[in-house]
N, C-alpha and C. Protein backbone atom coordinates (compact mmCIF):
# COMPACT_ATOMS: atom_id res chain seq x y z
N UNK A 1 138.58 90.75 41.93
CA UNK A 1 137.63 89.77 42.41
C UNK A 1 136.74 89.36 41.24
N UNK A 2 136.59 87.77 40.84
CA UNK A 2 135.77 87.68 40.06
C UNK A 2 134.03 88.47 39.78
N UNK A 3 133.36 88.13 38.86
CA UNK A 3 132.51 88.76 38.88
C UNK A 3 131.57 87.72 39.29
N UNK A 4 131.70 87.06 39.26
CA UNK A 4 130.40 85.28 38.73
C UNK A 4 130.90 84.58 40.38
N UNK A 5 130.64 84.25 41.11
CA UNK A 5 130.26 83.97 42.32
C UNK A 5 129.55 82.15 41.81
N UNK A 6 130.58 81.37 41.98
CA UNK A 6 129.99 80.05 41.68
C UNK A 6 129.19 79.22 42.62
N UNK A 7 129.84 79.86 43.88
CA UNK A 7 128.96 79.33 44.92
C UNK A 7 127.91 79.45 45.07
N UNK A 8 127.74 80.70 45.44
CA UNK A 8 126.63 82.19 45.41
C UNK A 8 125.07 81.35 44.03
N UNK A 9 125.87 80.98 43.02
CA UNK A 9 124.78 80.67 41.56
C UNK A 9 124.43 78.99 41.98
N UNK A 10 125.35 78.28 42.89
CA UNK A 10 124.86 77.21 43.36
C UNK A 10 124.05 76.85 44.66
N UNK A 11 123.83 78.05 44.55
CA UNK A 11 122.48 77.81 46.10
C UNK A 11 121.12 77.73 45.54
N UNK A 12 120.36 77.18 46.05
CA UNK A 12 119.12 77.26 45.14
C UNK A 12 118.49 78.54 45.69
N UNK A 13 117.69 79.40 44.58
CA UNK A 13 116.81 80.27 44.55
C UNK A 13 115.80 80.18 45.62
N UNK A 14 115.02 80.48 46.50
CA UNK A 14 113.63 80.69 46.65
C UNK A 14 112.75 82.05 46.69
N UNK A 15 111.49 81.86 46.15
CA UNK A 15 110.96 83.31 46.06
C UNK A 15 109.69 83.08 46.69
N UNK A 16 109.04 84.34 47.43
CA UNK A 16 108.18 84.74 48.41
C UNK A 16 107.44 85.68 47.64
N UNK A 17 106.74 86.12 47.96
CA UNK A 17 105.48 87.22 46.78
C UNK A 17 106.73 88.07 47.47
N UNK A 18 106.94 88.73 48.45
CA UNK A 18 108.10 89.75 48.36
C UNK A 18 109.66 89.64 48.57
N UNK A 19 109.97 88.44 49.01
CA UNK A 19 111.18 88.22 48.70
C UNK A 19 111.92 86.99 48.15
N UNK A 20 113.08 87.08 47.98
CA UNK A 20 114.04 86.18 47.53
C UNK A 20 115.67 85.95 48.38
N UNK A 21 115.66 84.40 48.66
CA UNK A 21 116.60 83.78 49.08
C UNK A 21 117.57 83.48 48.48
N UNK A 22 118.71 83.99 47.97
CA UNK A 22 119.36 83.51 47.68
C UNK A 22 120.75 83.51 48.07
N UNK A 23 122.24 83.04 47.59
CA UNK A 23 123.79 82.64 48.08
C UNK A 23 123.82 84.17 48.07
N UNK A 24 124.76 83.94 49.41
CA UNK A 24 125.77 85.03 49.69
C UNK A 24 126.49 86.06 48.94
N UNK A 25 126.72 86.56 48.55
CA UNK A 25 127.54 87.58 47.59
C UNK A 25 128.59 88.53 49.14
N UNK A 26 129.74 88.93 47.55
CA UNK A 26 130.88 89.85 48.74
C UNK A 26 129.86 91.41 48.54
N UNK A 27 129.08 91.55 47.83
CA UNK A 27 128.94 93.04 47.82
C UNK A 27 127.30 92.97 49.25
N UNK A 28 127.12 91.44 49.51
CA UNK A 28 126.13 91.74 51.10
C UNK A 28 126.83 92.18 52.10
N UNK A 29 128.35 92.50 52.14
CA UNK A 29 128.78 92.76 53.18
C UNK A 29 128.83 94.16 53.71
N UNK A 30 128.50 95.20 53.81
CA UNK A 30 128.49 95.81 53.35
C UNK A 30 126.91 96.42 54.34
N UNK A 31 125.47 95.75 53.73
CA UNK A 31 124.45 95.77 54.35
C UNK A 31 124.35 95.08 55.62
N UNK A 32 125.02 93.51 55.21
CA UNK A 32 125.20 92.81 56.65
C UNK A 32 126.08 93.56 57.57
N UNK A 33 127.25 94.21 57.97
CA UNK A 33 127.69 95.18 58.65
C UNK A 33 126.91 96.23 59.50
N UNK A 34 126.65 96.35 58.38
CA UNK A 34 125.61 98.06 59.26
C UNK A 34 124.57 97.36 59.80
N UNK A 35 123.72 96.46 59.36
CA UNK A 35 122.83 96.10 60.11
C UNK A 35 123.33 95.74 61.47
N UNK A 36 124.54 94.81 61.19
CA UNK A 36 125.17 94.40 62.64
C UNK A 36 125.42 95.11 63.65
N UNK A 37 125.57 96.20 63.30
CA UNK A 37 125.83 97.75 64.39
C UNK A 37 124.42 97.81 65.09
N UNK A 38 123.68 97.42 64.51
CA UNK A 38 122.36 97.98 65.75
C UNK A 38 122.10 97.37 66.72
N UNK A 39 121.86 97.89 67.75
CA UNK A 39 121.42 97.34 69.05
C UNK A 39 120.68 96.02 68.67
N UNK A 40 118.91 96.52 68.02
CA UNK A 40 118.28 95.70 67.76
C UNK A 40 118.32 94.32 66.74
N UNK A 41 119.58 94.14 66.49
CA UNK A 41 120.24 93.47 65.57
C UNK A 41 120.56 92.12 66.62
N UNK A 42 122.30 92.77 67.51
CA UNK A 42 122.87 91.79 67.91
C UNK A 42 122.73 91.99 69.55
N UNK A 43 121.54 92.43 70.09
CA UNK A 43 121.33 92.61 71.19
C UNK A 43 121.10 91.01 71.33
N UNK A 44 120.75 90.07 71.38
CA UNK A 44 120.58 88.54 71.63
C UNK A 44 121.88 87.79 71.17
N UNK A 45 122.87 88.44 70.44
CA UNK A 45 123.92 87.04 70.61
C UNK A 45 124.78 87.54 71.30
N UNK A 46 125.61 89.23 70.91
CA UNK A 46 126.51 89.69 72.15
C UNK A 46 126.20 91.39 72.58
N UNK A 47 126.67 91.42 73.63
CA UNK A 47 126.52 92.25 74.50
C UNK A 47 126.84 93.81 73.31
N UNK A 48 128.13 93.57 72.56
CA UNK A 48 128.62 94.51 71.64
C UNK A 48 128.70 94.15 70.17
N UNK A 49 128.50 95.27 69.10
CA UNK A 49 128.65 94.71 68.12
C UNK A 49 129.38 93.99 67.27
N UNK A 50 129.77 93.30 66.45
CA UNK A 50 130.91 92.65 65.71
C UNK A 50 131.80 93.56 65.15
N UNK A 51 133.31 93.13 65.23
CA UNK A 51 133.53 94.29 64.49
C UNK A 51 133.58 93.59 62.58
N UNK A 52 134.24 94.24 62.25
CA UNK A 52 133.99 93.83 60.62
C UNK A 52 134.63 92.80 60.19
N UNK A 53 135.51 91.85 60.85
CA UNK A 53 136.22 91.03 60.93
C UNK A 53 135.23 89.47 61.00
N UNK A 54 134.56 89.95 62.35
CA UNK A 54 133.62 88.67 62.31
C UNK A 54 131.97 88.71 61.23
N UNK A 55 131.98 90.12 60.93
CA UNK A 55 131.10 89.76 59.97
C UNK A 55 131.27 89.28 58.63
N UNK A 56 132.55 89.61 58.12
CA UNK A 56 133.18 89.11 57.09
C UNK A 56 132.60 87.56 57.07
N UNK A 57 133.69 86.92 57.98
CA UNK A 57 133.58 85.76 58.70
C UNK A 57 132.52 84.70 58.77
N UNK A 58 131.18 85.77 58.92
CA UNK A 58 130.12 84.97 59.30
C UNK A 58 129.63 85.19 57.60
N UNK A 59 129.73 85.89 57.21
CA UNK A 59 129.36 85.91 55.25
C UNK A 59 129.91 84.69 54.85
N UNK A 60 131.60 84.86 54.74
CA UNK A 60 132.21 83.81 54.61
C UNK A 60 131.55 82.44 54.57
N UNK A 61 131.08 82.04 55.80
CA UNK A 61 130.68 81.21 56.79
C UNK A 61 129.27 80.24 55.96
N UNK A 62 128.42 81.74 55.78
CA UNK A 62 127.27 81.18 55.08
C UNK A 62 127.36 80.60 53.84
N UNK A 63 128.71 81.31 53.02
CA UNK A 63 128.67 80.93 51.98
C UNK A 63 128.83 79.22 51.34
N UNK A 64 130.41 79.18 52.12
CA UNK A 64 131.15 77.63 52.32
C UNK A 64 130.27 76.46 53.16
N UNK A 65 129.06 77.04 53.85
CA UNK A 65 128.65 76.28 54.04
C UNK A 65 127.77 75.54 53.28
N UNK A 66 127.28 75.89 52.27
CA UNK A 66 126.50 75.00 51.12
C UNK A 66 127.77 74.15 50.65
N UNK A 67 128.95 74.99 50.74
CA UNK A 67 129.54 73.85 49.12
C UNK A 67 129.88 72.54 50.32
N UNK A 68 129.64 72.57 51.64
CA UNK A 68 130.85 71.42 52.59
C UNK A 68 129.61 70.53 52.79
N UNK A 69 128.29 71.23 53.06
CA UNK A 69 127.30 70.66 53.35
C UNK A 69 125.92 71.04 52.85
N UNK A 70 125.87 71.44 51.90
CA UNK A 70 125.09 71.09 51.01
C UNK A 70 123.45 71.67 51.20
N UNK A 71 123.76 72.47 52.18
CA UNK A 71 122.45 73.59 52.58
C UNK A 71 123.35 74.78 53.31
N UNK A 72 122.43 75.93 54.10
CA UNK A 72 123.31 77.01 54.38
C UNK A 72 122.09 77.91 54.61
N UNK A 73 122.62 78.84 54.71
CA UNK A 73 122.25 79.97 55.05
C UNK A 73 121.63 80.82 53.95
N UNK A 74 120.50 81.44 53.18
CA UNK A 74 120.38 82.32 52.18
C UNK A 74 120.38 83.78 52.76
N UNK A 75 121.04 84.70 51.56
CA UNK A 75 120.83 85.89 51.95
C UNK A 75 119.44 86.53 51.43
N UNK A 76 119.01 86.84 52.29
CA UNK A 76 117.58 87.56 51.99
C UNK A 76 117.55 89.19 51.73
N UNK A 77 116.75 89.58 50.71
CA UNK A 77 116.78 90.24 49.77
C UNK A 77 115.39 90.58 49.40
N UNK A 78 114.67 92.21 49.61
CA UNK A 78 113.58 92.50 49.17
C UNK A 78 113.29 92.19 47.81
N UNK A 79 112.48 92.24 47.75
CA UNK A 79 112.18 92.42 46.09
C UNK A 79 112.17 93.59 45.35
N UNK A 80 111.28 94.49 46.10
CA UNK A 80 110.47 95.74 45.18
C UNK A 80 111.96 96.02 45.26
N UNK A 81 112.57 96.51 46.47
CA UNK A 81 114.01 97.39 46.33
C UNK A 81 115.24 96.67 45.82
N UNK A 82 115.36 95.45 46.28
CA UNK A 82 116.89 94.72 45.65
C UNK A 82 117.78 94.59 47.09
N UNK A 83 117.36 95.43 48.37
CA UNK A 83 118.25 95.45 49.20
C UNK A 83 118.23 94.01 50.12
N UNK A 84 119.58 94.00 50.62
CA UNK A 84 119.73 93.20 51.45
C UNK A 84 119.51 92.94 52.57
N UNK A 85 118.41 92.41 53.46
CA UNK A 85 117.80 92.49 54.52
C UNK A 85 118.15 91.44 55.38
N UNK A 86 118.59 90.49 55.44
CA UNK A 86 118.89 89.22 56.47
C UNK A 86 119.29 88.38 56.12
N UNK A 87 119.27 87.50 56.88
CA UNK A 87 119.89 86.21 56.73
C UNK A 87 118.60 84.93 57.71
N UNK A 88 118.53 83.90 56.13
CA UNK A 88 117.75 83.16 56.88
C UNK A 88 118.12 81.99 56.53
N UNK A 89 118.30 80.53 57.22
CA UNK A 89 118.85 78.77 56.38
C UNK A 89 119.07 77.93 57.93
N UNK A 90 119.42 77.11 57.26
CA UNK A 90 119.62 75.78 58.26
C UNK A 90 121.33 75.94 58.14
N UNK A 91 121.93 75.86 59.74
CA UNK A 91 123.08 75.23 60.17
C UNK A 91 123.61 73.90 60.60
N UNK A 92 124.74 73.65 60.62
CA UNK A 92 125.48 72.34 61.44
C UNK A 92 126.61 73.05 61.81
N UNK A 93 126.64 73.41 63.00
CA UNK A 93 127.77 74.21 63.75
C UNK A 93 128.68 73.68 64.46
N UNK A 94 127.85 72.14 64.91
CA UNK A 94 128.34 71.61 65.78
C UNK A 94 129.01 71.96 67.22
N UNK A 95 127.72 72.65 67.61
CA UNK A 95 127.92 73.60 68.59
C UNK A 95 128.22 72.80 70.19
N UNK A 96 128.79 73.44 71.05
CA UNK A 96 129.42 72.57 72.08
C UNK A 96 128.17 72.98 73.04
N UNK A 97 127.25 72.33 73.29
CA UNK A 97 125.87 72.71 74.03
C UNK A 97 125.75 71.16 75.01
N UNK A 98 125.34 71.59 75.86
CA UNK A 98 124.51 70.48 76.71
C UNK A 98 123.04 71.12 77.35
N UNK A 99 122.24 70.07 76.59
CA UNK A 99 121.90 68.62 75.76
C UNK A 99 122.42 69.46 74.14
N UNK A 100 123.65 68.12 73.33
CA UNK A 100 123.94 68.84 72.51
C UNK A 100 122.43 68.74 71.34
N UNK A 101 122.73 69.52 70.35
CA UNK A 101 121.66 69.58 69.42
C UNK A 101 122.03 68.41 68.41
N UNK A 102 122.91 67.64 68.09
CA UNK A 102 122.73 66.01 67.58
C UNK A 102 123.09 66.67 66.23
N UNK A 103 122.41 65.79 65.24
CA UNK A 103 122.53 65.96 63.96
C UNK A 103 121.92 66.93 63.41
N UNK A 104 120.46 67.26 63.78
CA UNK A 104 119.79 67.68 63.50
C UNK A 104 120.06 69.19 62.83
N UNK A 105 119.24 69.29 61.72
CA UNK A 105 119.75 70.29 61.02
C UNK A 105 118.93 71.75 61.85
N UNK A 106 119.99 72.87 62.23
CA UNK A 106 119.71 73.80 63.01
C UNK A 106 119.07 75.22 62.26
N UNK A 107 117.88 75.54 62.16
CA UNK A 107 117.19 76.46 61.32
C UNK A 107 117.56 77.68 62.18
N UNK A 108 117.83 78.91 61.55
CA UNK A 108 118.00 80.17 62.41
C UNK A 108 117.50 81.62 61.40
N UNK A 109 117.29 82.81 61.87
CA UNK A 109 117.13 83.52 61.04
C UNK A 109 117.18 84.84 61.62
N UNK A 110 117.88 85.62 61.24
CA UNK A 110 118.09 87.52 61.14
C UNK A 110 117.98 88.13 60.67
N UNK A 111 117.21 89.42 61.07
CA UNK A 111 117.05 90.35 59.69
C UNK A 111 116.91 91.65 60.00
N UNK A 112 116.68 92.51 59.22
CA UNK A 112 117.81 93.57 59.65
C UNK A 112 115.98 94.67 60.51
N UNK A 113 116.41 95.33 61.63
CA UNK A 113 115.50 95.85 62.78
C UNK A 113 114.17 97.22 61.77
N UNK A 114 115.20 96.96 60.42
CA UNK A 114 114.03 98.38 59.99
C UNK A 114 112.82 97.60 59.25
N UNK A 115 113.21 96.35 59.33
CA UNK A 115 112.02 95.24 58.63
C UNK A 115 111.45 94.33 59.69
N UNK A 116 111.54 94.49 60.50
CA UNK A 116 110.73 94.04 61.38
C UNK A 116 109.35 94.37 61.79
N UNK A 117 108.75 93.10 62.21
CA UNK A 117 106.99 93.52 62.26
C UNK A 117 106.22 93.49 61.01
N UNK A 118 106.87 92.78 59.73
CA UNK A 118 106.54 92.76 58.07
C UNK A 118 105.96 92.01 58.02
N UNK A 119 106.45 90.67 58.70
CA UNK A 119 106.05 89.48 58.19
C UNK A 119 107.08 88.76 57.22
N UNK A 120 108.67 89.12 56.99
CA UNK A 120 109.47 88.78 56.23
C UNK A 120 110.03 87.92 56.96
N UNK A 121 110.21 87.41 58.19
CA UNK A 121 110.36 86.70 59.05
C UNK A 121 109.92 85.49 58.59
N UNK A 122 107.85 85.69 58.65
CA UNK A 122 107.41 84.26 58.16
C UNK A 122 107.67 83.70 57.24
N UNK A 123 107.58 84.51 56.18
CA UNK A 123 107.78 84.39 55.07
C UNK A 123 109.40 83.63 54.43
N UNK A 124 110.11 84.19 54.69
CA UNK A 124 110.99 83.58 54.52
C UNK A 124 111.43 82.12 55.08
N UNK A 125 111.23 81.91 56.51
CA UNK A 125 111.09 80.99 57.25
C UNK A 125 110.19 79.61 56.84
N UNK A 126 108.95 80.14 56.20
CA UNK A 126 107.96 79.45 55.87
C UNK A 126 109.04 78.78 54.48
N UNK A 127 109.36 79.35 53.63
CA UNK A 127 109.75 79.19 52.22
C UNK A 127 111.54 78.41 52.73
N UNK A 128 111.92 78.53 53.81
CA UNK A 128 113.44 77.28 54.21
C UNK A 128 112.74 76.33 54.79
N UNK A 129 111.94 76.48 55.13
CA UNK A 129 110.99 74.61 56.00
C UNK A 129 110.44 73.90 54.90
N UNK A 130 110.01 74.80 53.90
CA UNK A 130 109.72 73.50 52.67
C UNK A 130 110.73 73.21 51.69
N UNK A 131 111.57 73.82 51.72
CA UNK A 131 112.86 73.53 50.81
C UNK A 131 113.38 72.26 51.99
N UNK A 132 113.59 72.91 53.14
CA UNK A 132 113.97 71.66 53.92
C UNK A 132 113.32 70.44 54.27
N UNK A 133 112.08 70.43 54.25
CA UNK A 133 111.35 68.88 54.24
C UNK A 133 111.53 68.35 52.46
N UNK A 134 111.53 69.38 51.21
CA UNK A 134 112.75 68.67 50.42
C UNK A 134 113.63 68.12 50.40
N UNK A 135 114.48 68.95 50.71
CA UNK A 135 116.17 68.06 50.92
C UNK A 135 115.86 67.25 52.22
N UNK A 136 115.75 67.43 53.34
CA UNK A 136 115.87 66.23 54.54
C UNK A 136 115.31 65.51 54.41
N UNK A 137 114.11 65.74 53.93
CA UNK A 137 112.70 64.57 54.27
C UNK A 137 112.12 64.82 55.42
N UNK A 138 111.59 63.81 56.14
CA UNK A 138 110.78 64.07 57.69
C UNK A 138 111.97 63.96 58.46
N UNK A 139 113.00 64.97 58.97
CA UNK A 139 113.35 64.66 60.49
C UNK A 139 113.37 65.85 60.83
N UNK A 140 114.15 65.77 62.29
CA UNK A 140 114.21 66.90 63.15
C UNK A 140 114.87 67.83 63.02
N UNK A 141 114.21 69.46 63.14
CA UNK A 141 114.76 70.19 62.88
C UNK A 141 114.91 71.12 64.44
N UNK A 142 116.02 71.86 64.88
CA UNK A 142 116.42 72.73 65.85
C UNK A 142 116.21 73.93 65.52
N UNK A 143 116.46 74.98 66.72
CA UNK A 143 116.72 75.93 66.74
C UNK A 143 117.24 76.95 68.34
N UNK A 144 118.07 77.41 68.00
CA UNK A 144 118.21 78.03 69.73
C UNK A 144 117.73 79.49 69.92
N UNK A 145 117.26 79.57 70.26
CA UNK A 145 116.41 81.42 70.57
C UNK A 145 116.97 81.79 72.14
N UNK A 146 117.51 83.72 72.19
CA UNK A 146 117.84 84.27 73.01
C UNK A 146 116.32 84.14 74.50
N UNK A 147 116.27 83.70 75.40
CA UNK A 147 114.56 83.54 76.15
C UNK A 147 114.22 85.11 75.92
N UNK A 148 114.93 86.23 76.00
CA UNK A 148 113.90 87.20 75.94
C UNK A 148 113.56 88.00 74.59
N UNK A 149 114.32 86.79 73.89
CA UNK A 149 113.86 87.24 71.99
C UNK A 149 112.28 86.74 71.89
N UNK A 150 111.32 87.07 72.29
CA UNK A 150 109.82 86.83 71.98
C UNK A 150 109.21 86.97 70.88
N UNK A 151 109.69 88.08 69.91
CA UNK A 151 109.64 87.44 68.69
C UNK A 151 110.11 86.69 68.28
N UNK A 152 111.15 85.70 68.13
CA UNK A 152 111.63 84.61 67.67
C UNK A 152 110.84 83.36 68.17
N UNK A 153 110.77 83.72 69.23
CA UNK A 153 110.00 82.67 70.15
C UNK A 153 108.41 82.28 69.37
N UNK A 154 107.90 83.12 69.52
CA UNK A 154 106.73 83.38 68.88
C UNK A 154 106.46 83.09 67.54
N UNK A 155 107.58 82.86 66.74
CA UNK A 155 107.98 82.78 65.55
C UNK A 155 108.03 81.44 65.14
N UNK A 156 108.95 80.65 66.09
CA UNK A 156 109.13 78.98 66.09
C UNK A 156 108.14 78.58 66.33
N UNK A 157 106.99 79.20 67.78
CA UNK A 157 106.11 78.20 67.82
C UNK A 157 105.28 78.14 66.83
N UNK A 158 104.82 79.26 66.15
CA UNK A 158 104.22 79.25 64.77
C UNK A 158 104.26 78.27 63.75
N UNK A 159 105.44 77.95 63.51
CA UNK A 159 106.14 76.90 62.74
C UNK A 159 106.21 75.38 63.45
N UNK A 160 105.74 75.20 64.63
CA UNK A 160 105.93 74.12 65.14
C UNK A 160 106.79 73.79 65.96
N UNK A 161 107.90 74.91 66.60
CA UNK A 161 109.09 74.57 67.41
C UNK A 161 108.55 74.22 68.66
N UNK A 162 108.67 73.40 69.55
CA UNK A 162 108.45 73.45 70.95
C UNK A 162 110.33 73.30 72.16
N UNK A 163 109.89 74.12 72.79
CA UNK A 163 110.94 74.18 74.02
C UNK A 163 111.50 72.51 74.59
N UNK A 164 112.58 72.08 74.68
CA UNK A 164 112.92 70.68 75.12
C UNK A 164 114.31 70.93 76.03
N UNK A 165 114.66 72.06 76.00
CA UNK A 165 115.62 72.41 77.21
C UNK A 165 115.89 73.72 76.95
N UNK A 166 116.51 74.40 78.09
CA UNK A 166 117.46 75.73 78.32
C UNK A 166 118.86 75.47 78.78
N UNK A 167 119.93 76.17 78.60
CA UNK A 167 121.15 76.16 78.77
C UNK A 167 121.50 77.45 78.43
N UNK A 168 123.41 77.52 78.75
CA UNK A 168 123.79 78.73 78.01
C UNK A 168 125.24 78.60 76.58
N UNK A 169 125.11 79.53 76.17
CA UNK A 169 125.42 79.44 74.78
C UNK A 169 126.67 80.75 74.78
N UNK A 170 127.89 80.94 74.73
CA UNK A 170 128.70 81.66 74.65
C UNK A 170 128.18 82.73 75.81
N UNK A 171 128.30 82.22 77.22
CA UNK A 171 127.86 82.82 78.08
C UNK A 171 126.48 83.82 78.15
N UNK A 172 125.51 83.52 77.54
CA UNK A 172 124.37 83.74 77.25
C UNK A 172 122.93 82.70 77.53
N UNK A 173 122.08 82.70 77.98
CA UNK A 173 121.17 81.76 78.04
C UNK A 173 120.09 81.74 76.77
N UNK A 174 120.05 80.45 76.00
CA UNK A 174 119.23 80.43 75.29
C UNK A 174 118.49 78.79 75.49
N UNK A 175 117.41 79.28 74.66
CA UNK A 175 116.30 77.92 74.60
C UNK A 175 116.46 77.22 73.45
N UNK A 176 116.16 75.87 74.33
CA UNK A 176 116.54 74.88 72.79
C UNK A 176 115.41 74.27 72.13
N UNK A 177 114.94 74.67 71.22
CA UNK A 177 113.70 74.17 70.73
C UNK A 177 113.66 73.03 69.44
N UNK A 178 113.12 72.52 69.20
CA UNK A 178 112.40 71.19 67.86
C UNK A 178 110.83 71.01 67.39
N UNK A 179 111.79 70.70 66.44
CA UNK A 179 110.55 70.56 65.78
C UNK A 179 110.74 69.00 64.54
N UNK A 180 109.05 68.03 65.49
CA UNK A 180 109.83 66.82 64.39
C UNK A 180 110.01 66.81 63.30
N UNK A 181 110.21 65.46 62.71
CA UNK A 181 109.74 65.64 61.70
C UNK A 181 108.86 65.01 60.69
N UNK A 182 108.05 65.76 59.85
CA UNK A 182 106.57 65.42 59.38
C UNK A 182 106.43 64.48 58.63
């Protein structure tokens, strides 16, 4: 396997007084996995954990999605330690939803349950909304939250998300929230 990750060096950087956003790498897989095993992880998208197949997948996923479309997903990454803690960026999934979510670029974010309650959440979140009123300019941005994820919830409205419908999502109910744009 190469060493130099071209994709990975073509995502742009962002840095937080404690962390940093940046492309995907094969050696996050690894952290992204185990994190995926915890309850408090993937208790909001499925019932059971992934097995290593779809986390691959979803690495994969984050990666190719900068080079097709030109934003993505960053892997998030402490500072003081170097470790790999989540995943935070804007999607286009083109997800099969009614009311669908449109063009609009879909912001989401995960991170792993032993960093929770930090504030790496905002932080990171805070630092993809201004990269993204960079690249987009003023429009609308999405997001879908599990209803009894209340931190997430709590999280968007912070940032400006407000509720504009509910539905369900791979047999799951989630809320569909926006936020315009500025």
């Amino acid at each position: 396997m190469p060493e130099h990750n071209t994709i990975a060096s073509a995502v742009p950087v962002l840095e937080t007084s404690r962390l940093r956003l940046r492309g995907f790498r094969a050696d996050d897989f690894d952290g992204w996995f185990a994190m995926s095993r915890l309850p408090a992880y993937h208790r909001y998208f499925t019932p059971e954990p992934m097995p290593a197949e779809e986390v691959w997948k979803l690495l994969l996923r984050s990666a190719g999605h900068w080079a097709i479309m030109g934003y993505g997903f960053w892997a998030v990454e402490e500072k003081a330690s170097g470790c790999f803690v989540g995943g935070i960026g804007f999607l286009s999934l083109k997800r099969a939803l009614d009311p669908p979510l449109g063009e609009a670029p879909e912001i989401g974010w995960v991170l792993d349950p032993a960093v929770h309650g930090l504030g790496y959440a905002t932080e990171g979140v805070e630092a993809a909304l201004a990269w993204g009123q960079q690249h987009f300019g003023p429009v609308r941005t999405v997001c879908i939250i599990h209803p009894e994820n209340e931190p997430s919830l709590r999280l968007a409205h912070k940032f400006g998300y407000r509720e504009y419908a509910r539905t369900t999502y791979h047999e799951q109910p989630i809320v569909l929230l926006e936020r315009p744009g500025e």
